[in-house]
Protein backbone atom coordinates (compact mmCIF):
# COMPACT_ATOMS: atom_id res chain seq x y z
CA UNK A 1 69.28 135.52 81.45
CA UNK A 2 70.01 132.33 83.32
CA UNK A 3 72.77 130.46 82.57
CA UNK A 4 72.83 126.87 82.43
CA UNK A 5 75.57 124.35 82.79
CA UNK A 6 75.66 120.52 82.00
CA UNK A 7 77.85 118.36 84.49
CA UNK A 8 77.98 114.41 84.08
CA UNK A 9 80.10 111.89 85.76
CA UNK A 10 82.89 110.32 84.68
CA UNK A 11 81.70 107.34 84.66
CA UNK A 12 79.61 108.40 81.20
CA UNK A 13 82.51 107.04 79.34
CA UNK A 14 82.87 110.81 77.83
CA UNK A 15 86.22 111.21 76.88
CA UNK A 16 88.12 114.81 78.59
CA UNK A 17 88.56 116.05 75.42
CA UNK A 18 85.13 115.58 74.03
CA UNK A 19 84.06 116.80 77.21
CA UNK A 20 85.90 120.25 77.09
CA UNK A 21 85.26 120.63 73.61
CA UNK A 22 81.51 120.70 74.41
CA UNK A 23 81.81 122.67 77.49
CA UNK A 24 80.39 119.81 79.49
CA UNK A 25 81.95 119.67 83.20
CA UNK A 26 83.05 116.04 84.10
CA UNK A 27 83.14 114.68 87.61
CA UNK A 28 85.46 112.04 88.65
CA UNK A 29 83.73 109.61 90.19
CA UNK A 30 85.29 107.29 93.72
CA UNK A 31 85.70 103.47 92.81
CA UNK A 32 87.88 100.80 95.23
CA UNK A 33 90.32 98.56 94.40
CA UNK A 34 90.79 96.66 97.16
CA UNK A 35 91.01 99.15 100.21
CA UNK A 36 92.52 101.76 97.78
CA UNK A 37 89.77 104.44 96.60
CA UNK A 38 90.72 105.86 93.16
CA UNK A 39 88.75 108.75 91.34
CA UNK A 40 88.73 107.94 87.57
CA UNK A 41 90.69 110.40 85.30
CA UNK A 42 92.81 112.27 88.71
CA UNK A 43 94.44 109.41 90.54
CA UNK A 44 94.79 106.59 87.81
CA UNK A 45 93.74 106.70 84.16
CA UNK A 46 91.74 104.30 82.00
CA UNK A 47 94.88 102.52 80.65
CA UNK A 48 96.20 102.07 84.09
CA UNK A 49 92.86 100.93 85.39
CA UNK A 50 92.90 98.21 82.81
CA UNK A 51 96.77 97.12 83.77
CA UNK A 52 95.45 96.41 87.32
């Protein structure tokens, strides 16, 4: 039997815990801030995005 696996971005706006909770594997995705790359949910979370 095959397995299958779902994978989304984090960009989705699925929450980590939602995410593990449905087995569903999240990838953080690269965004700039000025010459700064950041990958959402490793290097800076949501609240700190929205402090910037």
């Amino acid at each position: 039997m095959k397995k299958t696996g779902i994978m989304t971005d984090s960009h989705s706006g699925i929450l980590s815990e939602e995410a593990q909770r449905l087995g569903i594997k999240v990838l953080p995705m690269p965004f700039y801030i000025g010459e700064k790359v950041y990958r959402e949910g490793v290097d800076l979370s949501r609240d700190e995005f929205y402090d910037m």
